[in-house]
Protein backbone atom coordinates (compact mmCIF):
# COMPACT_ATOMS: atom_id res chain seq x y z
CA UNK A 1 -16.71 0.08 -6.56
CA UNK A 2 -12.79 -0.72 -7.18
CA UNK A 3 -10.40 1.81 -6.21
CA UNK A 4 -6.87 1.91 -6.78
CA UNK A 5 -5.16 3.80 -3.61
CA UNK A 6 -1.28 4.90 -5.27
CA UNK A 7 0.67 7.05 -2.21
CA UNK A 8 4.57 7.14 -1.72
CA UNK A 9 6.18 4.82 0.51
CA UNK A 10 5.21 6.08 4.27
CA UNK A 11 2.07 8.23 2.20
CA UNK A 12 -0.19 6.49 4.65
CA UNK A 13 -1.73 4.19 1.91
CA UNK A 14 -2.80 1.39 4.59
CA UNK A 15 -4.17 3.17 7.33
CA UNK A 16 -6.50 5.33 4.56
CA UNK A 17 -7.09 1.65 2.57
CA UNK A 18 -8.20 0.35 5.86
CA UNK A 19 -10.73 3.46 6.61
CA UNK A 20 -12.06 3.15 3.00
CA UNK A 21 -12.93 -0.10 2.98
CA UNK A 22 -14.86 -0.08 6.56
CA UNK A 23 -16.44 2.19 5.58
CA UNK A 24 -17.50 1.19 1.96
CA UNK A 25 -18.00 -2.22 2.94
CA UNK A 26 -15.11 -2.79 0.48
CA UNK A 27 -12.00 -5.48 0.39
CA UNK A 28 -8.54 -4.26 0.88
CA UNK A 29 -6.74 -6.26 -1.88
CA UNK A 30 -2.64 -5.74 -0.73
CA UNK A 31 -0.04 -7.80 -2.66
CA UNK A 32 2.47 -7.69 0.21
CA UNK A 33 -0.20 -9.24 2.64
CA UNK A 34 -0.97 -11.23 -0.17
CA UNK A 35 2.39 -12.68 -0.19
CA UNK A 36 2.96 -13.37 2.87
CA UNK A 37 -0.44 -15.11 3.52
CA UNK A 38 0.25 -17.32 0.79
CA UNK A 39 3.37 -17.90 1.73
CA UNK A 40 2.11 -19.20 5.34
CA UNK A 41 -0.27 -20.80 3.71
CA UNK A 42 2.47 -22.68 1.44
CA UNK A 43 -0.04 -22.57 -1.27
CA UNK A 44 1.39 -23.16 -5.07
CA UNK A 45 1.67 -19.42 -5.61
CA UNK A 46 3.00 -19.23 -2.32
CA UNK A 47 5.80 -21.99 -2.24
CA UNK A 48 6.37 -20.06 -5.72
CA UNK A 49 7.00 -16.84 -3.72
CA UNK A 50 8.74 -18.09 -0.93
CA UNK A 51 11.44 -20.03 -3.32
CA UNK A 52 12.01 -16.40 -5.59
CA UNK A 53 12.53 -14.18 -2.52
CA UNK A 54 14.72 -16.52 -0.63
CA UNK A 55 16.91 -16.34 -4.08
CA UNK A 56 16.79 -12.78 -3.43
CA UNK A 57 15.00 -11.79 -6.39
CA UNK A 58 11.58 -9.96 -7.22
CA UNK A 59 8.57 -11.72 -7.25
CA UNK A 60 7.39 -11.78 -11.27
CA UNK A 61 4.24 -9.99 -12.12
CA UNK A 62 2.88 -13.11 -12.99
CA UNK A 63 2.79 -14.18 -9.66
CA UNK A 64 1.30 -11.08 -8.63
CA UNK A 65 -1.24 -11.05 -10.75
CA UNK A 66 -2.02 -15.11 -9.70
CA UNK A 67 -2.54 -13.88 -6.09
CA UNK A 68 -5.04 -11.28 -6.96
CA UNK A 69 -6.79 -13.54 -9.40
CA UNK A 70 -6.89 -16.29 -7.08
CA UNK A 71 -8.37 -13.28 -4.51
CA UNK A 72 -10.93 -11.96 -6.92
CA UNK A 73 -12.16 -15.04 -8.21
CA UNK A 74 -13.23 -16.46 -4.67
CA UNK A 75 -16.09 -13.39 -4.24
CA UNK A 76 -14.39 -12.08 -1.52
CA UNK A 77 -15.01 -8.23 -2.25
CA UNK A 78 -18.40 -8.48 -3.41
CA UNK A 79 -19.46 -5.08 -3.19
CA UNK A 80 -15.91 -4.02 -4.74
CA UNK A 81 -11.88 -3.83 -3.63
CA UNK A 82 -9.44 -1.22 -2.98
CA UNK A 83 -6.48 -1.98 -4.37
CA UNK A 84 -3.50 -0.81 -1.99
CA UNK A 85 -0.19 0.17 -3.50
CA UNK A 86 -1.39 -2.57 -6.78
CA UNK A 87 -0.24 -2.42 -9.96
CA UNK A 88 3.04 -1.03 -9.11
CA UNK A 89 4.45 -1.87 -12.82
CA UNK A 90 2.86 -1.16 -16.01
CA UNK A 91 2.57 -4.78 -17.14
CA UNK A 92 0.69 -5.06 -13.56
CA UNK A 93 -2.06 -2.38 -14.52
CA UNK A 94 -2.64 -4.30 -17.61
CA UNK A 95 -3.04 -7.35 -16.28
CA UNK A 96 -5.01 -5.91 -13.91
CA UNK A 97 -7.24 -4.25 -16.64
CA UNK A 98 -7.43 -7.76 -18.53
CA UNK A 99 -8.20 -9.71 -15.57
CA UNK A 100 -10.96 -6.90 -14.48
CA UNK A 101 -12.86 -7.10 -18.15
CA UNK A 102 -12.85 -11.17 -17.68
CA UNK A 103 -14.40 -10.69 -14.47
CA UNK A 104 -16.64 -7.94 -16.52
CA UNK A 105 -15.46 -5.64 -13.59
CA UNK A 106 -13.61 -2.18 -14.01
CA UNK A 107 -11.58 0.52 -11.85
CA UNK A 108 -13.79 3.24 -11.31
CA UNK A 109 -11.60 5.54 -9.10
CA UNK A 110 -7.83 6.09 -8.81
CA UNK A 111 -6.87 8.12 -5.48
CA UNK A 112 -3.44 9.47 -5.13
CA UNK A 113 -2.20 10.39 -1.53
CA UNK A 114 0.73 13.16 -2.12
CA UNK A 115 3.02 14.27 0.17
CA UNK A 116 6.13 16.05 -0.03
CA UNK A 117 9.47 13.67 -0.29
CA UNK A 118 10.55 15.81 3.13
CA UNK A 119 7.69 14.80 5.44
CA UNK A 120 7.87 11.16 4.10
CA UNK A 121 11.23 11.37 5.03
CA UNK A 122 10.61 12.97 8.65
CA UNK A 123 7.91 10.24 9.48
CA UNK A 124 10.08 6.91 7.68
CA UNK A 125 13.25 7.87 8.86
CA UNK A 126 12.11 8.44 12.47
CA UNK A 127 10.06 5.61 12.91
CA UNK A 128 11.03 3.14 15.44
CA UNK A 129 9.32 0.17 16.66
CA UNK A 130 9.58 -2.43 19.65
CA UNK A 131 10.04 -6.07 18.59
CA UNK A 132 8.99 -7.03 22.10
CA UNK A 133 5.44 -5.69 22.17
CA UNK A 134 4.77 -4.28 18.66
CA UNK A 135 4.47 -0.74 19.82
CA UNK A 136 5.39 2.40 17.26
CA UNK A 137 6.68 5.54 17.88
CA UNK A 138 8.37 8.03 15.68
CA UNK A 139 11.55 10.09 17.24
CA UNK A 140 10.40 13.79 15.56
CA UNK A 141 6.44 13.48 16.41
CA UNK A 142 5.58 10.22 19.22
CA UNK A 143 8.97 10.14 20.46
CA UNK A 144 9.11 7.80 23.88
CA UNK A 145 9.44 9.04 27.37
CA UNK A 146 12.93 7.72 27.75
CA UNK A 147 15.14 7.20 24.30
CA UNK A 148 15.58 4.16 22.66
CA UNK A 149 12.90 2.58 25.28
CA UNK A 150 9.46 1.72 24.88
CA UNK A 151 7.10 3.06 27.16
CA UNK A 152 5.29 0.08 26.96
CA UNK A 153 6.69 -2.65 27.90
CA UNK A 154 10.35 -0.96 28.45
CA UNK A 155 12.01 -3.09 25.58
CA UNK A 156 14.82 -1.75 23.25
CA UNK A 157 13.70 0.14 20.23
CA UNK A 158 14.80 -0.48 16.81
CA UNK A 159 14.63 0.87 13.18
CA UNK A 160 13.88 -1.31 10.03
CA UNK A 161 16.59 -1.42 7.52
CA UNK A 162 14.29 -0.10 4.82
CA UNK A 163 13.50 3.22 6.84
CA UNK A 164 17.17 4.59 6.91
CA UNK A 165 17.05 7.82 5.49
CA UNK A 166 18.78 6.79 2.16
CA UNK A 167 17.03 4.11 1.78
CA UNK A 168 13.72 6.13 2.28
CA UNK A 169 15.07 8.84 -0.29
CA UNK A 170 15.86 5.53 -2.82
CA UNK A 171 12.44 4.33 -2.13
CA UNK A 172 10.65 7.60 -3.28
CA UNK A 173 12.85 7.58 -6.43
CA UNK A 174 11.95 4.08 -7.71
CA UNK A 175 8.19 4.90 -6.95
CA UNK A 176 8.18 8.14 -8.84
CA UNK A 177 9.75 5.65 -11.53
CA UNK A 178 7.20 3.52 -11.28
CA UNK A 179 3.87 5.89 -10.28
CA UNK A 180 4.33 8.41 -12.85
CA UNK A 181 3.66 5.70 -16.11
CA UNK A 182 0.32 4.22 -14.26
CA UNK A 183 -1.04 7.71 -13.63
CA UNK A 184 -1.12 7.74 -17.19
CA UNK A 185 -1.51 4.88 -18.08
CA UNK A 186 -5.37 5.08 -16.18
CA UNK A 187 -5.63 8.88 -17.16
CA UNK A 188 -5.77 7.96 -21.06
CA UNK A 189 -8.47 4.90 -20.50
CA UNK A 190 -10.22 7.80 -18.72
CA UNK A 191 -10.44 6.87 -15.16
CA UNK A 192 -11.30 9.43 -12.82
CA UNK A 193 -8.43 10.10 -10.88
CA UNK A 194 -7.50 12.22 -7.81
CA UNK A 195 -5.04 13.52 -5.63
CA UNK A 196 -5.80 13.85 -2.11
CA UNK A 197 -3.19 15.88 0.59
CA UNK A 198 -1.88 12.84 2.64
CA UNK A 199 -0.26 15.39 4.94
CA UNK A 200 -2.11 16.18 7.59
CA UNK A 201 -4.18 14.22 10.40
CA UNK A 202 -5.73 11.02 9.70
CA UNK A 203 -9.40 11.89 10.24
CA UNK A 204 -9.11 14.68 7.67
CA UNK A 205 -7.08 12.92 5.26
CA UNK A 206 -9.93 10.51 5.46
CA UNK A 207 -12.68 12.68 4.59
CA UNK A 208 -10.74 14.30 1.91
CA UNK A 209 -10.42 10.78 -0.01
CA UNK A 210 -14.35 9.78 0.93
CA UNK A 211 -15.55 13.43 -0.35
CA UNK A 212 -13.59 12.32 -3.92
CA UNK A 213 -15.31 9.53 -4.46
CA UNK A 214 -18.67 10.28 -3.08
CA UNK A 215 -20.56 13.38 -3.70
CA UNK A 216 -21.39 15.49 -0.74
């Protein structure tokens, strides 16, 4: 089974990718751990990477279609993959769809985790994190004991750059952008698709997705 898992930034697309493919036996195929694997790695593609986002600039769909090649070529999902936030452009999904019929493979499910632009904002924009022990807390709903300090290992908390509120608000624009042309783009080669409510706890949200892609 391949399943492509599309969900706003902050939608909750990892933790859900991670559940799904535990429990389907299945490999969670992300291009941003991609990346930076290769990039460790300093494979070809890699070295590639690293050289076009030092320059600042985004990494060609080429590329990102190398990586998952060089992924799905090796086996590695043999039972199928869930594709995490992948294709994010159109040239992507048809890539993806030409690299699929080499490998005489197909996408047989495409799961879409919505939830409203406000509570992405509530849970991106309050998000903090402790560079000192790894620890995550958000200031509206797992707020620390003591502000700005985690109760962990007492180190200052920070916020990512990317999780300021405007940012966050920029973010959800460019992946309506972007999201809206692939849901159609799968909907006309008639791949079942689905929308799942990505609001609410993770357990639930969880059986929701499982329940749309396996019959009861």
């Amino acid at each position: 089974m391949n399943v492509i898992l599309f969900g706003a930034p902050g939608a909750g697309k990892g933790t859900q990718g991670e559940l799904l493919a535990r429990r389907r036996d299945l490999a969670r195929l992300s291009t941003g751990d991609l990346l930076r694997d290769a990039v460790r790695r300093a494979t070809p593609l890699g070295t590639q990477a690293k050289r076009t986002m030092e320059a600042g600039e985004l990494v060609p769909d080429a590329l990102i279609l190398g990586l998952v090649r060089e992924v799905m070529a090796s086996g590695a999902g043999a039972d199928g993959y869930i594709f995490d936030g992948f294709p994010r452009t159109l040239p992507q999904a048809e890539g993806l769809d030409a690299l699929l019929q080499e490998l005489g493979e197909r996408i047989d499910a495409v799961i879409v985790l919505a939830v409203e632009d406000e509570a992405i904002v509530r849970r991106l924009s309050g998000r903090l994190s402790c560079p000192a022990c790894g620890a995550i807390y958000n200031r509206y709903t797992d707020a620390p004991r003591a502000e700005g300090r985690c109760d962990r290992c007492g180190g200052t908390l920070t916020q990512r750059a990317d999780d300021a509120e405007e940012t966050v608000r920029r973010r959800l624009d460019v992946y309506r952008e972007q999201t809206e042309p692939l849901i159609a783009f799968y909907r006309a080669r008639g791949v079942p698709l689905h929308e799942v409510d990505g609001d609410g706890p993770v357990e639930s949200v969880h059986e929701a997705l499982v329940a749309r892609l396996v019959p009861a």
